[in-house]
C-alpha atoms as a PDB file:
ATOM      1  CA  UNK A   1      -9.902   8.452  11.676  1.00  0.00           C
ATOM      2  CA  UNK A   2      -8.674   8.383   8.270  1.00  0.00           C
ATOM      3  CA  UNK A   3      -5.517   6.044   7.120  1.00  0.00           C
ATOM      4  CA  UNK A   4      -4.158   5.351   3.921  1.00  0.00           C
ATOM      5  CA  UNK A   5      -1.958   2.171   3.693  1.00  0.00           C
ATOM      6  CA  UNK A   6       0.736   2.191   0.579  1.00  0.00           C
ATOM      7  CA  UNK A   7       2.955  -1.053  -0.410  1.00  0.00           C
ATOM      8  CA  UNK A   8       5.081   0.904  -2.617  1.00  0.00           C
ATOM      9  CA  UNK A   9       6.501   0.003  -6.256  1.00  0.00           C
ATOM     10  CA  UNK A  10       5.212   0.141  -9.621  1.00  0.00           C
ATOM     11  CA  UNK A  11       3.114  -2.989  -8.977  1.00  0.00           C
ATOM     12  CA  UNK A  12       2.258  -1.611  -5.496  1.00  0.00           C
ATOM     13  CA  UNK A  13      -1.149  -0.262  -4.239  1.00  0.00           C
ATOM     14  CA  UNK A  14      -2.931   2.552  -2.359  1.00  0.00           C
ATOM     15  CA  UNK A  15      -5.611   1.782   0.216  1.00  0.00           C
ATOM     16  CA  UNK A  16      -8.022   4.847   1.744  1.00  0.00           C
ATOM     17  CA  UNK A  17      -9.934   4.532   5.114  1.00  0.00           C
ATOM     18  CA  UNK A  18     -11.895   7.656   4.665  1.00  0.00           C
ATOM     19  CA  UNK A  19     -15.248   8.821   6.069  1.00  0.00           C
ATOM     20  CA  UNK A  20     -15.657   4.601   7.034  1.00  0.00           C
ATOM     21  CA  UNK A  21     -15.172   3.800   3.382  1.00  0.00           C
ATOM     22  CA  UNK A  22     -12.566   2.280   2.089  1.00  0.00           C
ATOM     23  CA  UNK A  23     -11.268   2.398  -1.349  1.00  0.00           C
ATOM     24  CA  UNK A  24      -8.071   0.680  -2.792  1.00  0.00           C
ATOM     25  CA  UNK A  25      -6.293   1.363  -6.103  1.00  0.00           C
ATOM     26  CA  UNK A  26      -3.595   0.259  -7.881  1.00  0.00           C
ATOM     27  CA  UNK A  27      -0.115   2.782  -7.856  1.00  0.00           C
ATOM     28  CA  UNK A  28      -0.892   5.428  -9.993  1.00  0.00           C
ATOM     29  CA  UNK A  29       1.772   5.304 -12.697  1.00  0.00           C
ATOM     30  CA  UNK A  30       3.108   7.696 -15.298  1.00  0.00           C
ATOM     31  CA  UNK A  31       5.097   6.420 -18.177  1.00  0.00           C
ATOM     32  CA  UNK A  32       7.612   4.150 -16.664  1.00  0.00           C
ATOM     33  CA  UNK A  33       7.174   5.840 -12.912  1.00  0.00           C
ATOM     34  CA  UNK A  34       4.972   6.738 -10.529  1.00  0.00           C
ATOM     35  CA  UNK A  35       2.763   9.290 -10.746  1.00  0.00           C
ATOM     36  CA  UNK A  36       4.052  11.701  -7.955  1.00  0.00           C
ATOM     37  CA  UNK A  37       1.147  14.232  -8.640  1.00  0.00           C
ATOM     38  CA  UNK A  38      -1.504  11.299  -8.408  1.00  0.00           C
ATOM     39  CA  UNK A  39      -0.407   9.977  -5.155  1.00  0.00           C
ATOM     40  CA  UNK A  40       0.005  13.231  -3.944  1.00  0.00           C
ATOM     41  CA  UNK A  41      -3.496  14.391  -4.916  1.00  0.00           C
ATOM     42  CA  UNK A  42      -4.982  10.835  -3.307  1.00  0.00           C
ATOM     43  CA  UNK A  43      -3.282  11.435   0.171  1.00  0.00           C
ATOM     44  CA  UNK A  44      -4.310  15.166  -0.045  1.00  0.00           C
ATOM     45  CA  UNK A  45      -8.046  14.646  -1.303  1.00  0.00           C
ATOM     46  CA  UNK A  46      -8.355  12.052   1.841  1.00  0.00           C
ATOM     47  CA  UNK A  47      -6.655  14.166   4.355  1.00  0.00           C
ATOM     48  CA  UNK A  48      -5.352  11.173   6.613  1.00  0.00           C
ATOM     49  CA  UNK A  49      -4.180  11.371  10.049  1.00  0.00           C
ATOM     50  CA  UNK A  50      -1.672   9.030   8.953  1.00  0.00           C
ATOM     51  CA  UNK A  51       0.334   6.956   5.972  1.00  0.00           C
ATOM     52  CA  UNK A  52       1.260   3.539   6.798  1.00  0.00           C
ATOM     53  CA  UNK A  53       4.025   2.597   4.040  1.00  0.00           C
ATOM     54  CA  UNK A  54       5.473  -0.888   3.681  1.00  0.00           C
ATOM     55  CA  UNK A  55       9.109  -0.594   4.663  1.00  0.00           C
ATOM     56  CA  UNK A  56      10.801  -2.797   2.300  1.00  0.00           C
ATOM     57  CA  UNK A  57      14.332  -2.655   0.751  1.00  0.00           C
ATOM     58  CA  UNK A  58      16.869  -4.534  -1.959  1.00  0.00           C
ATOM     59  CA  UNK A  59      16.551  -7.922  -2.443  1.00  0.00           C
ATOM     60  CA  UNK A  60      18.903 -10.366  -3.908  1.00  0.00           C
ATOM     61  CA  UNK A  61      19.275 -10.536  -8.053  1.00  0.00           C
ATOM     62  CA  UNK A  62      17.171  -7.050  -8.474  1.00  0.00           C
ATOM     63  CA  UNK A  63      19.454  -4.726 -10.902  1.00  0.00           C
ATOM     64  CA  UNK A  64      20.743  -1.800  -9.723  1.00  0.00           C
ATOM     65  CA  UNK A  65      18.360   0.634 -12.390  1.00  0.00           C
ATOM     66  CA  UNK A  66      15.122  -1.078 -10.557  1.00  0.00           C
ATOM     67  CA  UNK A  67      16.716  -0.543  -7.220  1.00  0.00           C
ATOM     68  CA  UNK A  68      17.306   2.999  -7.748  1.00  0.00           C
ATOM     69  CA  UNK A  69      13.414   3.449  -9.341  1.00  0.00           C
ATOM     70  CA  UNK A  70      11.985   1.725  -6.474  1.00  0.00           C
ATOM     71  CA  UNK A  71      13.971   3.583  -3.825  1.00  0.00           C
ATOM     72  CA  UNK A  72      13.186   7.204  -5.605  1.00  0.00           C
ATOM     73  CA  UNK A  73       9.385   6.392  -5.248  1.00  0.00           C
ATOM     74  CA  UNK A  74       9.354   5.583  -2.368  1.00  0.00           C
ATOM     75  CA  UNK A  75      11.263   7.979  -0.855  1.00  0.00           C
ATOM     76  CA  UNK A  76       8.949  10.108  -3.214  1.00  0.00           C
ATOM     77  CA  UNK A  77       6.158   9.041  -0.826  1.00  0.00           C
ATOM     78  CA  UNK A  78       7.827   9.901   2.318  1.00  0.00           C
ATOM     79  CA  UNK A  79       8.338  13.443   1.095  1.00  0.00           C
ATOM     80  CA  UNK A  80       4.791  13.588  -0.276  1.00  0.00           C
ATOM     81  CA  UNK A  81       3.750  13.184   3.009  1.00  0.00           C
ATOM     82  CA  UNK A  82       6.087  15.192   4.800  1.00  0.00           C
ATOM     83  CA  UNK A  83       5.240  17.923   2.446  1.00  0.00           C
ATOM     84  CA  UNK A  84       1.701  17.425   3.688  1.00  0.00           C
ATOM     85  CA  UNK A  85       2.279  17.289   7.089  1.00  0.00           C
ATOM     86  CA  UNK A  86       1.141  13.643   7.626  1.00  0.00           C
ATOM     87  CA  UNK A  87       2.859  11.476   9.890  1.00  0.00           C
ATOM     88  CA  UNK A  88       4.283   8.091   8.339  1.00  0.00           C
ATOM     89  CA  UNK A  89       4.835   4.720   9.915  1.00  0.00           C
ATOM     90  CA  UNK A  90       7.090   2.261   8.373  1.00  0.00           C
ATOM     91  CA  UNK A  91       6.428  -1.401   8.762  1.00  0.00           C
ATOM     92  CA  UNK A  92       8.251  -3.882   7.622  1.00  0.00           C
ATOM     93  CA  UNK A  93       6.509  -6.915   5.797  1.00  0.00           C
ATOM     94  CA  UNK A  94       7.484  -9.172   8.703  1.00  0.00           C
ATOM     95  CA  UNK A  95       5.402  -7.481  10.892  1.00  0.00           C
ATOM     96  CA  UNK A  96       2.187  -6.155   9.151  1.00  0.00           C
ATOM     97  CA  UNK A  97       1.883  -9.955   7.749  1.00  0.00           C
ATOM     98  CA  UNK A  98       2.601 -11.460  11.602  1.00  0.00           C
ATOM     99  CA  UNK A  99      -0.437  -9.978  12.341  1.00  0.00           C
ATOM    100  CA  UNK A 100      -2.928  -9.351   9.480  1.00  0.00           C
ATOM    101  CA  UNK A 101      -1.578 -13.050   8.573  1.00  0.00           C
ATOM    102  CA  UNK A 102      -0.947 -14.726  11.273  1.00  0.00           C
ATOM    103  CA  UNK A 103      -1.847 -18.448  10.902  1.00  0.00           C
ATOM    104  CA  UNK A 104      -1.606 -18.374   7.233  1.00  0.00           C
ATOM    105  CA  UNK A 105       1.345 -19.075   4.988  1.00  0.00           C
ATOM    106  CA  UNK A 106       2.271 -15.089   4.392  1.00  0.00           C
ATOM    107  CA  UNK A 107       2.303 -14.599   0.790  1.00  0.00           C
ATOM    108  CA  UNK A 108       0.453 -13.289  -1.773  1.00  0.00           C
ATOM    109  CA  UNK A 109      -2.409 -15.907  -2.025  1.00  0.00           C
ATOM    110  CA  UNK A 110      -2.741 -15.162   1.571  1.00  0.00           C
ATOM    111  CA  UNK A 111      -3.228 -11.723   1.469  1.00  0.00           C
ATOM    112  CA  UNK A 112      -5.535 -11.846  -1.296  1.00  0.00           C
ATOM    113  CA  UNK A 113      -7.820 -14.422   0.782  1.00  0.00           C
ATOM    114  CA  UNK A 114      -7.803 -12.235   3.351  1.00  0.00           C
ATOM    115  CA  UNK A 115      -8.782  -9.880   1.740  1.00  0.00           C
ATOM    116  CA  UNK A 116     -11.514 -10.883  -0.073  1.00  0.00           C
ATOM    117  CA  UNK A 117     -12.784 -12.173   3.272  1.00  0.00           C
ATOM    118  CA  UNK A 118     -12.690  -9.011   5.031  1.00  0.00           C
ATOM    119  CA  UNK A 119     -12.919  -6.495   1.852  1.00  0.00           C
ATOM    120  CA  UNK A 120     -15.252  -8.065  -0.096  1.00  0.00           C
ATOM    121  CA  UNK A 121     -16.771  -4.943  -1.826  1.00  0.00           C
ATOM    122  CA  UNK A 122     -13.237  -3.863  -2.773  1.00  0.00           C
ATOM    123  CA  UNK A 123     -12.451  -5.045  -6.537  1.00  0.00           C
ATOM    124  CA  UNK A 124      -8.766  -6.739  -6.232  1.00  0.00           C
ATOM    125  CA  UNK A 125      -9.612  -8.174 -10.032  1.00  0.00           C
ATOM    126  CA  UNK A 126      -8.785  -4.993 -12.221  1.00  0.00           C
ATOM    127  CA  UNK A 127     -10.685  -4.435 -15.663  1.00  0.00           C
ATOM    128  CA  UNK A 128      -9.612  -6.245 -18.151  1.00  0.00           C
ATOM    129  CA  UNK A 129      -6.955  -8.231 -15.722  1.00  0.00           C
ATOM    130  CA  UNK A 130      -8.094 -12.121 -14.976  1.00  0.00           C
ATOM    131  CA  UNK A 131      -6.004 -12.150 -11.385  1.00  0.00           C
ATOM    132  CA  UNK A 132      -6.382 -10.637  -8.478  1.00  0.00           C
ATOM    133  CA  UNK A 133      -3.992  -7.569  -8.054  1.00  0.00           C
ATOM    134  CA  UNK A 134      -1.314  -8.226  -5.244  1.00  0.00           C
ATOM    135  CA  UNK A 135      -0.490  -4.645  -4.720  1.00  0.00           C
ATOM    136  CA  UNK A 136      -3.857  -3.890  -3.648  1.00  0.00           C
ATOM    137  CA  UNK A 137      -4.671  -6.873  -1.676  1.00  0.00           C
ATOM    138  CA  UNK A 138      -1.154  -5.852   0.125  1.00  0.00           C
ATOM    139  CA  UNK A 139      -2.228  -2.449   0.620  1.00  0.00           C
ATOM    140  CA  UNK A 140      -5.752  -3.210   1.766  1.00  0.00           C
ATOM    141  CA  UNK A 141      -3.489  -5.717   4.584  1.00  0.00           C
ATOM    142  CA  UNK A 142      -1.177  -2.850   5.478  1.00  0.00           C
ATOM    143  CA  UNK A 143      -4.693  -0.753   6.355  1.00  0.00           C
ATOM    144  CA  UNK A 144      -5.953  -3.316   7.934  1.00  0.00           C
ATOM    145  CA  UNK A 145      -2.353  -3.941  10.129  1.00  0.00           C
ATOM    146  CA  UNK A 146      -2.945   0.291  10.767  1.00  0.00           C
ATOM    147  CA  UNK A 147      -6.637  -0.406  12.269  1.00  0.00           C
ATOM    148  CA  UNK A 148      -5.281  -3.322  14.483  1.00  0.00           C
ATOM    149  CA  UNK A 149      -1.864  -3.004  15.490  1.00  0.00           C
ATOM    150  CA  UNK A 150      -1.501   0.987  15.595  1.00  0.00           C
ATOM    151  CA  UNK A 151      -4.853   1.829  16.846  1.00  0.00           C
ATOM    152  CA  UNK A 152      -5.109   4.610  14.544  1.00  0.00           C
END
């Protein structure tokens, strides 16, 4: 089974179960954006059976110009994938964190315990960064939610 797990945003991440390996990057980014062609060569390259992508939406006090980025992206994803003929499931943070999580306080120091627990060959420290990256550890959770919860 391959997955690929993707909390979306420019500070998101990309996680890849492929082959048993997994890999997790930080969103590819071009300019002030994503980088469609990137993401699009990452979920092709790994040929998943499916995308899990973080379901998330507007939250109080984020501008409307941010909003709009955000939402083309990831709807940028969802057609990335649909143009590839990969299945998506959206899960909400609620849920993926209820179970990866569970027992812990949720947030981001959370997830990046976790994941240095259970991912501990996976670099969540990026060069030439001094903290852990929360869009990976998030997207390496999201995986990990697909392995459990989804049986996939």
């Amino acid at each position: 089974m391959n997955l690929i797990a993707v909390d979306p945003g420019l500070r998101g991440g990309i996680a890849v179960l492929a082959n048993g390996s997994i890999t997790a990057v930080p969103m590819p980014l071009a300019g002030k954006g994503l980088d469609l062609a990137a993401i699009a060569g990452i979920i092709r390259d790994n040929a998943p059976d499916w995308i899990i992508v973080e379901k998330v939406g507007a939250r109080p006090g984020q501008g409307v110009t941010s909003m709009f980025t955000f939402g083309m992206g990831y709807g940028a994803i969802q057609g990335i994938a649909a143009g590839l003929s990969v299945p998506v499931e959206l899960v909400t943070p609620q849920r993926w964190k209820g179970v990866v999580l569970h027992g812990t306080a949720k947030d981001k120091a959370s997830a990046i315990a976790f994941c240095r627990r259970v991912f501990p060959g996976v670099a969540l420290v990026l060069p030439r960064c001094k903290v852990a990256h929360d869009g990976v550890a998030d997207s390496l959770c999201l995986l990990e939610y697909g392995r459990r919860a989804l049986g996939r």
